[in-house]
N, C-alpha and C. Protein backbone atom coordinates (compact mmCIF):
# COMPACT_ATOMS: atom_id res chain seq x y z
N UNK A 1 19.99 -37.32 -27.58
CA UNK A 1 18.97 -36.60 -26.85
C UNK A 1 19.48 -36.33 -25.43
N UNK A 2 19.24 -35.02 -24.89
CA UNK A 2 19.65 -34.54 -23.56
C UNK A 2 18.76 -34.37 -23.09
N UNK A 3 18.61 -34.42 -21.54
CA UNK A 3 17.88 -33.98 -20.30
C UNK A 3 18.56 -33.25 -19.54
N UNK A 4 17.82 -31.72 -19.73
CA UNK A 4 18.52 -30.75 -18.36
C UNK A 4 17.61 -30.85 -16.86
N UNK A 5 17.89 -30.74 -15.98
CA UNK A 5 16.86 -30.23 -14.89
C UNK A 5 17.43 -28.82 -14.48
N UNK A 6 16.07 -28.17 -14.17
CA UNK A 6 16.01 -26.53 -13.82
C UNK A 6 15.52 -26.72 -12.19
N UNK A 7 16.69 -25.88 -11.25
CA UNK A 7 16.07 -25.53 -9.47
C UNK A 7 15.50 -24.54 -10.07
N UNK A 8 14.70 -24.02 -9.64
CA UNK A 8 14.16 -22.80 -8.90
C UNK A 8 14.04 -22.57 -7.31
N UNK A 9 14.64 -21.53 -6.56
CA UNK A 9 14.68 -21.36 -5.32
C UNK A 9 13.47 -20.53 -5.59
N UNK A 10 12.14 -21.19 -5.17
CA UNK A 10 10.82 -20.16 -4.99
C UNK A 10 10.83 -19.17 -3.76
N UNK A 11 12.16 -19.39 -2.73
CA UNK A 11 11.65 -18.83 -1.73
C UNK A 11 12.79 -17.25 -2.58
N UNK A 12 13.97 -17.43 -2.90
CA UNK A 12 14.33 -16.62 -3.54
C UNK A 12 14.04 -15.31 -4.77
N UNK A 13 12.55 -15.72 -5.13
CA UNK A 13 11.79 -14.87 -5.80
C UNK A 13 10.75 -14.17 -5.41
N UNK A 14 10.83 -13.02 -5.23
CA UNK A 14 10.24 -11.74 -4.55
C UNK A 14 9.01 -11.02 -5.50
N UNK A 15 7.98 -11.57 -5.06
CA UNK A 15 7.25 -10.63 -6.15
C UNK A 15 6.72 -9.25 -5.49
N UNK A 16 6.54 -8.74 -6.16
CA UNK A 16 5.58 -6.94 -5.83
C UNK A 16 4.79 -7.06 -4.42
N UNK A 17 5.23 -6.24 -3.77
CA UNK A 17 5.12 -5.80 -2.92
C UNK A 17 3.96 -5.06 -2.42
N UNK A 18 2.41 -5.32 -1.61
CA UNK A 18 1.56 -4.81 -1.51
C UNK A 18 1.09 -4.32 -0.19
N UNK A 19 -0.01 -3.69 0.08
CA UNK A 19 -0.90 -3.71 1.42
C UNK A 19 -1.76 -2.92 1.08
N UNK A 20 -2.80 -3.57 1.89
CA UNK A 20 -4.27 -2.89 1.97
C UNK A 20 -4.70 -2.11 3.40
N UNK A 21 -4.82 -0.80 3.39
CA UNK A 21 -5.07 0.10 5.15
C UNK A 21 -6.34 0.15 5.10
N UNK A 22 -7.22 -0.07 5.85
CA UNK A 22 -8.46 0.12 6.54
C UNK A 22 -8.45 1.66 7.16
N UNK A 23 -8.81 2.36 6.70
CA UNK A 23 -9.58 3.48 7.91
C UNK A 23 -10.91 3.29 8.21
N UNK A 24 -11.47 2.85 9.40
CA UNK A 24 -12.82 2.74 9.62
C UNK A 24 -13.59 4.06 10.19
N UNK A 25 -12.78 4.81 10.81
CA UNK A 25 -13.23 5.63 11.66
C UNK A 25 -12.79 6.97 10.88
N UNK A 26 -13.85 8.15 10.74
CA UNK A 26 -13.30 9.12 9.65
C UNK A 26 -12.35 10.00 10.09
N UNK A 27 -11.48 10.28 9.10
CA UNK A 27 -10.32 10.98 9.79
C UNK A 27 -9.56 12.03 8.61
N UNK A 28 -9.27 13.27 8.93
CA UNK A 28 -8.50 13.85 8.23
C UNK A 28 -7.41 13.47 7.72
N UNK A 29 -6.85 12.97 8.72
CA UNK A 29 -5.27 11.99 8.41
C UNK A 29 -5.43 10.88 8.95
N UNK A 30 -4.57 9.90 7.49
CA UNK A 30 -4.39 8.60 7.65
C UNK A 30 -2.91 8.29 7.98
N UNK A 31 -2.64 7.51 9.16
CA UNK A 31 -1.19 7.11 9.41
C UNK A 31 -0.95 6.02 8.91
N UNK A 32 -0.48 5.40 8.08
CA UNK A 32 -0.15 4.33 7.86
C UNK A 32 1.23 3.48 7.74
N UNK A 33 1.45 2.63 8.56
CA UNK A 33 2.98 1.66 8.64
C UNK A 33 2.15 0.36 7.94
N UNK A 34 3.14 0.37 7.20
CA UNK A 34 2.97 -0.64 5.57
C UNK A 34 3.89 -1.84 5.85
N UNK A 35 5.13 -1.19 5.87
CA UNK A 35 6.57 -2.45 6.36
C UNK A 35 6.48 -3.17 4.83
N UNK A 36 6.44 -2.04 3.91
CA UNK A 36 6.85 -2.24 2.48
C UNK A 36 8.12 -2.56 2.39
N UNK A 37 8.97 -1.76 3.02
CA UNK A 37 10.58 -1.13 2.90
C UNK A 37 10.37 -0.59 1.28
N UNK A 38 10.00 0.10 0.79
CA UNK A 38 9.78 1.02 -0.01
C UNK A 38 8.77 2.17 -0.29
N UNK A 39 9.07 3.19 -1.19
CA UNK A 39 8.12 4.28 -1.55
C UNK A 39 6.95 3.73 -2.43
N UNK A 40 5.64 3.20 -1.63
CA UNK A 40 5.08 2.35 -2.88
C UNK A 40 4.23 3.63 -3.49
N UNK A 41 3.35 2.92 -4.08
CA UNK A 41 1.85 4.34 -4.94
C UNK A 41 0.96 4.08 -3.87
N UNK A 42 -0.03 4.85 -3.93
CA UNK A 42 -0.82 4.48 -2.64
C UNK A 42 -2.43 4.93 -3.81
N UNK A 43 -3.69 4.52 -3.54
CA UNK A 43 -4.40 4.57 -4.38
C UNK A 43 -5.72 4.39 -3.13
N UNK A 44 -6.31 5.59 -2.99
CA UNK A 44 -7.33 5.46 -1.97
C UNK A 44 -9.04 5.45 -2.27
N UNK A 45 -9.53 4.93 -1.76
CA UNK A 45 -11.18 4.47 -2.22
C UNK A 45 -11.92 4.65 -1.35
N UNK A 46 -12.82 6.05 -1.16
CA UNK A 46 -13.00 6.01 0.32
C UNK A 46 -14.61 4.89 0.44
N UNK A 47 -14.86 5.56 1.72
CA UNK A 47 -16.32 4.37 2.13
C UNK A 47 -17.13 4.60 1.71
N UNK A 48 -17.40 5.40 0.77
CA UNK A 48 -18.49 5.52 -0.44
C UNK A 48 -18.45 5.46 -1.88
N UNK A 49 -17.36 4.65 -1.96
CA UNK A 49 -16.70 3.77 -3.45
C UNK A 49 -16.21 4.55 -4.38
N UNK A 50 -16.10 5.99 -4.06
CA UNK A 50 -15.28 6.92 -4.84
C UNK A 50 -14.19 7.07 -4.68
N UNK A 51 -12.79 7.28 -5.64
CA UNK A 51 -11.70 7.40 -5.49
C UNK A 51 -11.66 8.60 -4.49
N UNK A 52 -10.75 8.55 -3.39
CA UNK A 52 -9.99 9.56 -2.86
C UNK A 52 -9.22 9.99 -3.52
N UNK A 53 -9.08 11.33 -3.04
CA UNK A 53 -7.83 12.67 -3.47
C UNK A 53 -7.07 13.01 -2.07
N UNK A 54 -6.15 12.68 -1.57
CA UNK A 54 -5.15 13.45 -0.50
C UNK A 54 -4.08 13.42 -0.97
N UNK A 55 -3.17 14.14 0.10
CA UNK A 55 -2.04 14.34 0.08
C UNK A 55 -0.90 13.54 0.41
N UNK A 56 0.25 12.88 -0.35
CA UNK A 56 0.62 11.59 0.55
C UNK A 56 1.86 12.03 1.10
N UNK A 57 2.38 11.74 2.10
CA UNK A 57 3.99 12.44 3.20
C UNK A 57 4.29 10.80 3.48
N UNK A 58 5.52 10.56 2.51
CA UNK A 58 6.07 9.98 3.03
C UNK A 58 7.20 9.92 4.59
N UNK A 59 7.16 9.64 5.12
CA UNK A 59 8.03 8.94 6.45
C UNK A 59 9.10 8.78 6.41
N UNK A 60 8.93 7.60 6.21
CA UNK A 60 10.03 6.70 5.80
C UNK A 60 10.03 5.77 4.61
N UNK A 61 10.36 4.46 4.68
CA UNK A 61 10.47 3.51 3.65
C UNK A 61 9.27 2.76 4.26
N UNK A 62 8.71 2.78 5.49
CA UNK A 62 7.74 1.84 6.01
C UNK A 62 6.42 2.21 6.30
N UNK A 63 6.34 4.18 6.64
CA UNK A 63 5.48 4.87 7.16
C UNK A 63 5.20 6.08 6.03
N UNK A 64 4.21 6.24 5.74
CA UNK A 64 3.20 7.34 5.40
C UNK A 64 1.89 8.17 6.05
N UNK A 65 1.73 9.18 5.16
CA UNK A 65 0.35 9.92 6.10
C UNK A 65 -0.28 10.65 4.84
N UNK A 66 -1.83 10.03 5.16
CA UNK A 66 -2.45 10.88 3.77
C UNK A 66 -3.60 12.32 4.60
N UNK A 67 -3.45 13.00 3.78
CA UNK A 67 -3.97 13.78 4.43
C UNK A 67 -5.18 14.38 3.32
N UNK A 68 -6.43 14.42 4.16
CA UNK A 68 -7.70 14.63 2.96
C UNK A 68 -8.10 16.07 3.66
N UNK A 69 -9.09 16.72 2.70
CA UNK A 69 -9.85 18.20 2.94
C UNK A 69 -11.00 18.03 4.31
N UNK A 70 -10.91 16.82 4.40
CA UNK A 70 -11.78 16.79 5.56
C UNK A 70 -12.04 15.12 6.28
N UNK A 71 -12.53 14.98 6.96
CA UNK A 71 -12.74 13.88 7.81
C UNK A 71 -13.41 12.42 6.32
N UNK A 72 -12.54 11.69 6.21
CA UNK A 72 -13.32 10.26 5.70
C UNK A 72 -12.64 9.18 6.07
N UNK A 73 -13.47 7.93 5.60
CA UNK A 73 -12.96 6.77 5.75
C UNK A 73 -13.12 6.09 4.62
N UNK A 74 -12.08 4.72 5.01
CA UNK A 74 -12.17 4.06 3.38
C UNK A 74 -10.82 3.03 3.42
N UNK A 75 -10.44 3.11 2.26
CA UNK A 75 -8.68 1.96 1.95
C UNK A 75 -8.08 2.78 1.47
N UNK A 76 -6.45 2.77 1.46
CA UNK A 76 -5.67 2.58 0.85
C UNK A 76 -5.05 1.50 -0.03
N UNK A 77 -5.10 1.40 -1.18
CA UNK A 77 -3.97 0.28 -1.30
C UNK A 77 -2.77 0.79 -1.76
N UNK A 78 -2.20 0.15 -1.23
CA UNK A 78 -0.69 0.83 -1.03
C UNK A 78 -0.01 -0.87 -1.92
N UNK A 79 0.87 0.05 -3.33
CA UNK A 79 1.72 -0.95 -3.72
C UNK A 79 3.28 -0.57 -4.42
């Protein structure tokens, strides 16, 4: 009979990558710096519990901008 032992480096395992943006104040465009370092999906809900529809412009790897038909507020979640 054998005994192995298994490390796991937990700090070495990276899981999925998220963030949640607040817009409180209504706005045509949303700026958002994430500091994902990637192109995540972005999935918006505005402040009256209906999915948003905009436009998303990525930036960079860290920065986006959604842009809606008119002034709202609400979340992003960005993953």
């Amino acid at each position: 009979l054998h005994y192995y032992g298994i490390q796991i480096d937990v700090d070495a395992i990276e899981g999925d990558k998220n963030y949640i943006f607040t817009q409180a104040a209504a706005s045509a465009t949303w700026a958002v710096q994430h500091n994902l370092n990637k192109f995540p999906s972005c999935t918006m809900v505005l402040s009256t519990g209906q999915q948003g529809y905009g436009d998303v412009t990525f930036i960079d790897q860290n920065n986006l901008t959604i842009t809606f038909a008119s002034a709202e507020s609400g979340k992003a979640y960005i993953n």
